[in-house]
C-alpha atoms as a PDB file:
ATOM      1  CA  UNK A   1      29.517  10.049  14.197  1.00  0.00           C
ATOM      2  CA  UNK A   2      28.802  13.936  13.999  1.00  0.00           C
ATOM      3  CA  UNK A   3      25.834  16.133  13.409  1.00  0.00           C
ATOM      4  CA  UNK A   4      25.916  17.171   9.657  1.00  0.00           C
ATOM      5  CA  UNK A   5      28.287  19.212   9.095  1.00  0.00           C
ATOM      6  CA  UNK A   6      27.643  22.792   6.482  1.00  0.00           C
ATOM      7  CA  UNK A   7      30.693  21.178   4.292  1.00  0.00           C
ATOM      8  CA  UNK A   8      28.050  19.257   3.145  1.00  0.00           C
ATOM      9  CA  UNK A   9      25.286  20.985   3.057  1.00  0.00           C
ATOM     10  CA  UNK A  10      22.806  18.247   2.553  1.00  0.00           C
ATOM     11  CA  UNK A  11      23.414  18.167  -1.266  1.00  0.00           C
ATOM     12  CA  UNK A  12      22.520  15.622  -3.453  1.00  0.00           C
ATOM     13  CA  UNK A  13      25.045  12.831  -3.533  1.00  0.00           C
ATOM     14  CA  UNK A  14      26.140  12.788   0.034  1.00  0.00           C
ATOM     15  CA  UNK A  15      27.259   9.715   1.643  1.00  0.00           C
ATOM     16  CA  UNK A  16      25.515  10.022   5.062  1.00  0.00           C
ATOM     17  CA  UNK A  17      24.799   7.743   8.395  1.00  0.00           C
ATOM     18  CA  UNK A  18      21.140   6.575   9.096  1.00  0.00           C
ATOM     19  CA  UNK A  19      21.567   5.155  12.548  1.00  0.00           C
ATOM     20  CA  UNK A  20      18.766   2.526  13.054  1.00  0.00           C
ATOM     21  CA  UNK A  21      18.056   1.172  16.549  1.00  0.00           C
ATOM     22  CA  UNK A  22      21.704   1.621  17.040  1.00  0.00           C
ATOM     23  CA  UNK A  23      23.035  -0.123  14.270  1.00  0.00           C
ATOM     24  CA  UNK A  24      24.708   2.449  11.469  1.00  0.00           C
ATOM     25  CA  UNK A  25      23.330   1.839   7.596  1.00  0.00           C
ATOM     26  CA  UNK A  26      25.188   4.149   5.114  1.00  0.00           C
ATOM     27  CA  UNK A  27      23.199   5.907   2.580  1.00  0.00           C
ATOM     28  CA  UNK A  28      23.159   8.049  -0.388  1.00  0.00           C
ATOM     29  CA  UNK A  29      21.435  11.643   0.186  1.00  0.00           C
ATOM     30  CA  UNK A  30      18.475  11.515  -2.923  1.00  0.00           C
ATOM     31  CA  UNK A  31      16.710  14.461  -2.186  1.00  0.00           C
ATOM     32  CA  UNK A  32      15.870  16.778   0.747  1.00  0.00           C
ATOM     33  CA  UNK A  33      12.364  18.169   1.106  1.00  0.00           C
ATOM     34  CA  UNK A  34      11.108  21.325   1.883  1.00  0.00           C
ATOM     35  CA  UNK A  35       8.920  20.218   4.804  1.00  0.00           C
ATOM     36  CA  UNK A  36      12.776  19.347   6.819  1.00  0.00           C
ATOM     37  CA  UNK A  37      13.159  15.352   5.611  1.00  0.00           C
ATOM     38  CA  UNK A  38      15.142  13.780   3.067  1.00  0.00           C
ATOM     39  CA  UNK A  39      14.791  10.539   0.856  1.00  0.00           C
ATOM     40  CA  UNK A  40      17.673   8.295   0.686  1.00  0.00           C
ATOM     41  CA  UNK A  41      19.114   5.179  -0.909  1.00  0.00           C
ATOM     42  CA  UNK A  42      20.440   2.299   1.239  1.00  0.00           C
ATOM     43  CA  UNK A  43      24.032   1.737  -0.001  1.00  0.00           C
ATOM     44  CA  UNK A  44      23.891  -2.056   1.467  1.00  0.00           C
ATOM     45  CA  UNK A  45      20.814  -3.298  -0.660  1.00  0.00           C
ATOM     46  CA  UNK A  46      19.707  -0.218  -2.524  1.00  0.00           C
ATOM     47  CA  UNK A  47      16.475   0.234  -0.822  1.00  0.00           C
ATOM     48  CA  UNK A  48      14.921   3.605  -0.960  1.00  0.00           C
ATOM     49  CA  UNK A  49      13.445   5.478   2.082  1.00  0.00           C
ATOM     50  CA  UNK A  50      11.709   8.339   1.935  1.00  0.00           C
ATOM     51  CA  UNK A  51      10.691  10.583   4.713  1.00  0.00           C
ATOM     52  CA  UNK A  52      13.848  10.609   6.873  1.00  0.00           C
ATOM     53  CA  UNK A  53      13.904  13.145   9.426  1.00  0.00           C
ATOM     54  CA  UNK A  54      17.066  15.038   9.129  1.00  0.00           C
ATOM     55  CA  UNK A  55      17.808  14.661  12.758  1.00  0.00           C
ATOM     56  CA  UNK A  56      18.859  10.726  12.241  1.00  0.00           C
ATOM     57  CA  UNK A  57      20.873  11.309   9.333  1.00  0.00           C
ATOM     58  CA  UNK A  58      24.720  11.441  10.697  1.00  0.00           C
ATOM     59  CA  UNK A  59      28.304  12.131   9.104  1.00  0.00           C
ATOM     60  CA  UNK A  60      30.573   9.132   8.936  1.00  0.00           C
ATOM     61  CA  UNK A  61      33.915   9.135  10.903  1.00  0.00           C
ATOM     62  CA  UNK A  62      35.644   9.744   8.220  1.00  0.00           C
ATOM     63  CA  UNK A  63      33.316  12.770   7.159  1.00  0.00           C
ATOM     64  CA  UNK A  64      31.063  13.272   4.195  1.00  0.00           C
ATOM     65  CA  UNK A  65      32.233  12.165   0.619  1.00  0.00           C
ATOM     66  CA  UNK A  66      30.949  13.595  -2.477  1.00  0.00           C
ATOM     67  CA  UNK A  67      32.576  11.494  -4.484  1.00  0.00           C
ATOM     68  CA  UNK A  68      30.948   8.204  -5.243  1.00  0.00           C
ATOM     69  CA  UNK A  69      32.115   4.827  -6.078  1.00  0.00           C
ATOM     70  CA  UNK A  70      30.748   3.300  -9.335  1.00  0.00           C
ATOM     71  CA  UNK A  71      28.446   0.805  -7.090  1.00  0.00           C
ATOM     72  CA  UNK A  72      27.603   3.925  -5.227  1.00  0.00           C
ATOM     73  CA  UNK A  73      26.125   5.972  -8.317  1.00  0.00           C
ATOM     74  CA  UNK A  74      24.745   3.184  -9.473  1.00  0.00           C
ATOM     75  CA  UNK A  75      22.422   3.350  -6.398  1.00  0.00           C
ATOM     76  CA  UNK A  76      22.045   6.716  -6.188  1.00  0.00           C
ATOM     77  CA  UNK A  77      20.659   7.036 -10.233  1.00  0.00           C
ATOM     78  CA  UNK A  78      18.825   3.814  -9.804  1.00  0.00           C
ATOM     79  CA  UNK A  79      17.374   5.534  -6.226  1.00  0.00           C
ATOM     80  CA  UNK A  80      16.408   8.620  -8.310  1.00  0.00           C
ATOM     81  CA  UNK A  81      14.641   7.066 -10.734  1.00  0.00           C
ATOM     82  CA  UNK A  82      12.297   5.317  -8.581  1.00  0.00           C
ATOM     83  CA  UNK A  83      11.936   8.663  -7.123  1.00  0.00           C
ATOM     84  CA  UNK A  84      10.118   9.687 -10.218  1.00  0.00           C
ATOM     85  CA  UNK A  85       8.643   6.899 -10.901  1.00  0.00           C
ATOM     86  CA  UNK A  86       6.533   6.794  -7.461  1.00  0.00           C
ATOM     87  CA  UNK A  87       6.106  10.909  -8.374  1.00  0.00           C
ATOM     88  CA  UNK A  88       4.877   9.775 -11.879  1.00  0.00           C
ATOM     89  CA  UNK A  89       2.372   7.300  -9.971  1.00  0.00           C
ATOM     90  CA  UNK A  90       1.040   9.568  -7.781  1.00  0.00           C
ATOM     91  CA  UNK A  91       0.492  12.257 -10.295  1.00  0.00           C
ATOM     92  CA  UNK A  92      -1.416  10.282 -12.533  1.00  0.00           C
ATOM     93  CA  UNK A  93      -5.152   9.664 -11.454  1.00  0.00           C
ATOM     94  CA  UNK A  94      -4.850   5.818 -10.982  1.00  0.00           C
ATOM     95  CA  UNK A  95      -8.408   5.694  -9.043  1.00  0.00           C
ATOM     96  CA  UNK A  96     -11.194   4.255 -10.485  1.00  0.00           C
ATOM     97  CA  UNK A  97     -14.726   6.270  -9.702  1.00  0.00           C
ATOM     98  CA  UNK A  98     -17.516   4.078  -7.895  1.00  0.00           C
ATOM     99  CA  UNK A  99     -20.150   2.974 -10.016  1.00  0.00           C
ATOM    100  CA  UNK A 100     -23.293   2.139  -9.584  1.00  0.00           C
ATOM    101  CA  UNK A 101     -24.485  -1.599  -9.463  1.00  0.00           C
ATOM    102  CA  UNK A 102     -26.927  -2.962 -11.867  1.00  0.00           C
ATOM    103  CA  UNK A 103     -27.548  -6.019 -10.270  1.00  0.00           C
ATOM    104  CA  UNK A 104     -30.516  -7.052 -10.090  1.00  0.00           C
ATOM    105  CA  UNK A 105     -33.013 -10.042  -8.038  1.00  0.00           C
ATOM    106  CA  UNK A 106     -33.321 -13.173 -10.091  1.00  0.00           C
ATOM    107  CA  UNK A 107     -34.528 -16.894  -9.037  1.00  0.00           C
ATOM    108  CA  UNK A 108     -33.373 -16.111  -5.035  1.00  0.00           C
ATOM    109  CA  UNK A 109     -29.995 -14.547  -5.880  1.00  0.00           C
ATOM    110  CA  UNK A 110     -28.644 -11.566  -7.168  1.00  0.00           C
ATOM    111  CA  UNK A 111     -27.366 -11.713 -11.129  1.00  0.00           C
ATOM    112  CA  UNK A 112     -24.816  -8.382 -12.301  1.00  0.00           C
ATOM    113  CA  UNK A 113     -24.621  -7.860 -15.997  1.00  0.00           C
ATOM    114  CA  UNK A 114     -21.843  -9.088 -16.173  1.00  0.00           C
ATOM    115  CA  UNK A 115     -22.285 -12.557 -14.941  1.00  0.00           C
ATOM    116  CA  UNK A 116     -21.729 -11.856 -11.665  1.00  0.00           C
ATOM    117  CA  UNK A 117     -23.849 -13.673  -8.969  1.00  0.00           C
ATOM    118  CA  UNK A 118     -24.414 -13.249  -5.081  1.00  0.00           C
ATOM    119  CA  UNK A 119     -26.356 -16.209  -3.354  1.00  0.00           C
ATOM    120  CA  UNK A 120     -27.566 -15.703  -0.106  1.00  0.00           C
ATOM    121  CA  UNK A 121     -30.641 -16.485   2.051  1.00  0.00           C
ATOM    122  CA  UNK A 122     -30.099 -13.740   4.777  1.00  0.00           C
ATOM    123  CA  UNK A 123     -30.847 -11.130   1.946  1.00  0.00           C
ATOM    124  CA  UNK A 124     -34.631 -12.529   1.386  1.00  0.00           C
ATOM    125  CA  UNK A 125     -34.695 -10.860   5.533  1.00  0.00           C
ATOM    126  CA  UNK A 126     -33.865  -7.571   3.782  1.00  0.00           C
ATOM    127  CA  UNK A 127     -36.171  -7.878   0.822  1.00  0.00           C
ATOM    128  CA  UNK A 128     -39.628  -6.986   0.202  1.00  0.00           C
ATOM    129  CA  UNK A 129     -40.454 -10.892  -1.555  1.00  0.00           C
ATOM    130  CA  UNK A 130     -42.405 -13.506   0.863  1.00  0.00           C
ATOM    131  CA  UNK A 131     -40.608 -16.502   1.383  1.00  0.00           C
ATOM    132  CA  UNK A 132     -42.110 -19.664   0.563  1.00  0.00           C
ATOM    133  CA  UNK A 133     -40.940 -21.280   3.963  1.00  0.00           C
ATOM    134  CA  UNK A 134     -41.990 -19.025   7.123  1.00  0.00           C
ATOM    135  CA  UNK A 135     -40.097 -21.087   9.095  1.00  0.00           C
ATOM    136  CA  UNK A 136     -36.809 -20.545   7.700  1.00  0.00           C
ATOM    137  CA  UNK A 137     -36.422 -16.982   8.350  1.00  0.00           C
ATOM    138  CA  UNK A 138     -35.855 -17.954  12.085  1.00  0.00           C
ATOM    139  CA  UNK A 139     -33.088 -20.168  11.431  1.00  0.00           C
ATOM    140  CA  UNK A 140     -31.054 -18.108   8.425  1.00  0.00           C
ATOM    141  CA  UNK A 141     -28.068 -19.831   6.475  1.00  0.00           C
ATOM    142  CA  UNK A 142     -24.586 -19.499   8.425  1.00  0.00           C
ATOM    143  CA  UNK A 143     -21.638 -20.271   6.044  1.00  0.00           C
ATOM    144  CA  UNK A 144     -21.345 -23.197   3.757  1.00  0.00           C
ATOM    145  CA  UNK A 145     -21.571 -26.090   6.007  1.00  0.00           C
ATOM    146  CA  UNK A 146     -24.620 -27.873   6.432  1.00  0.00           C
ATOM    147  CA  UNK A 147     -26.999 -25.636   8.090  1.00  0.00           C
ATOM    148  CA  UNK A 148     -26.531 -23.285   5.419  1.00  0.00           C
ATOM    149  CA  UNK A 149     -27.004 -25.582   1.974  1.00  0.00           C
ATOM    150  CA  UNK A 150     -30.014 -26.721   4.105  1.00  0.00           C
ATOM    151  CA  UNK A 151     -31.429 -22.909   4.319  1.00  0.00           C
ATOM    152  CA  UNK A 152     -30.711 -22.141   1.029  1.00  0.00           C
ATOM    153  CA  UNK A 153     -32.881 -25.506  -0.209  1.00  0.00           C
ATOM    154  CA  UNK A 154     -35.607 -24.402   1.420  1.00  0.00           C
ATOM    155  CA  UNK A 155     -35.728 -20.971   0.671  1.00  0.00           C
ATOM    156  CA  UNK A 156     -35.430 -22.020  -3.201  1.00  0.00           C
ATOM    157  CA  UNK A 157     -37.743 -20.451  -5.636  1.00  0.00           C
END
């Protein structure tokens, strides 16, 4: 295998080498990006990679062909088009802003609007409430087994 060659000119289309750990996977040239890598499509399984330096990217031995099979160009379209569809994903503002809790202390647990609830005895440590049991805040609840159904019964309200 050869260094790529000006012939072709790392367009679109180009049936390149990606030499992994010294085994050879052919691929179909997607895209090359400004910043000196290129995306391609895995001709074996269709996978596409983006990223590539250009440096592993290799002619085959029997030199770069433009000219794709019909599995080949199946690849390559179907490797464009999840192109845009990960550009269409990252464009779009798919994050959801934090917002603020309105939970609130009920009955030795903490109740959401929602219906949401969060049981635990280590939190009456944190809080500003007296517990019934002075005792129990030097043993706190540790998990679910035993000890900690035990904790939480006497720290009941």
């Amino acid at each position: 295998m050869a260094p790529i060659p000006d012939e072709c000119d790392l367009q679109p289309r180009c049936v390149l080498v990606r030499d992994l750990d010294g085994l050879p996977f052919d691929v179909v040239l997607l895209q090359v990006r400004s910043d000196g890598e290129a995306d391609v499509a895995y001709l074996d399984d269709g996978n596409v990679e983006c990223g590539v330096p250009l440096d592993e990217l290799e002619v085959p031995d029997g030199g770069s062909r433009l000219a794709l099979t019909t599995d080949q160009q199946r690849i390559y379209e179907e490797g464009l088009a999840q192109l845009a569809s990960q550009a269409t994903v990252e464009s779009e503002d798919t994050s959801r802003p934090a917002t603020a809790s309105n939970m609130r202390w009920e009955e030795g647990k903490h109740v959401e609007d929602d219906g949401a609830v969060i049981l635990s005895s280590v939190i009456g440590l944190l809080s500003h409430e007296v517990s019934k049991d002075p005792d129990a805040l030097t043993m706190p609840a540790c998990g679910a087994g035993l000890r900690g159904i035990r904790s939480l019964r006497r720290n009941r309200r």
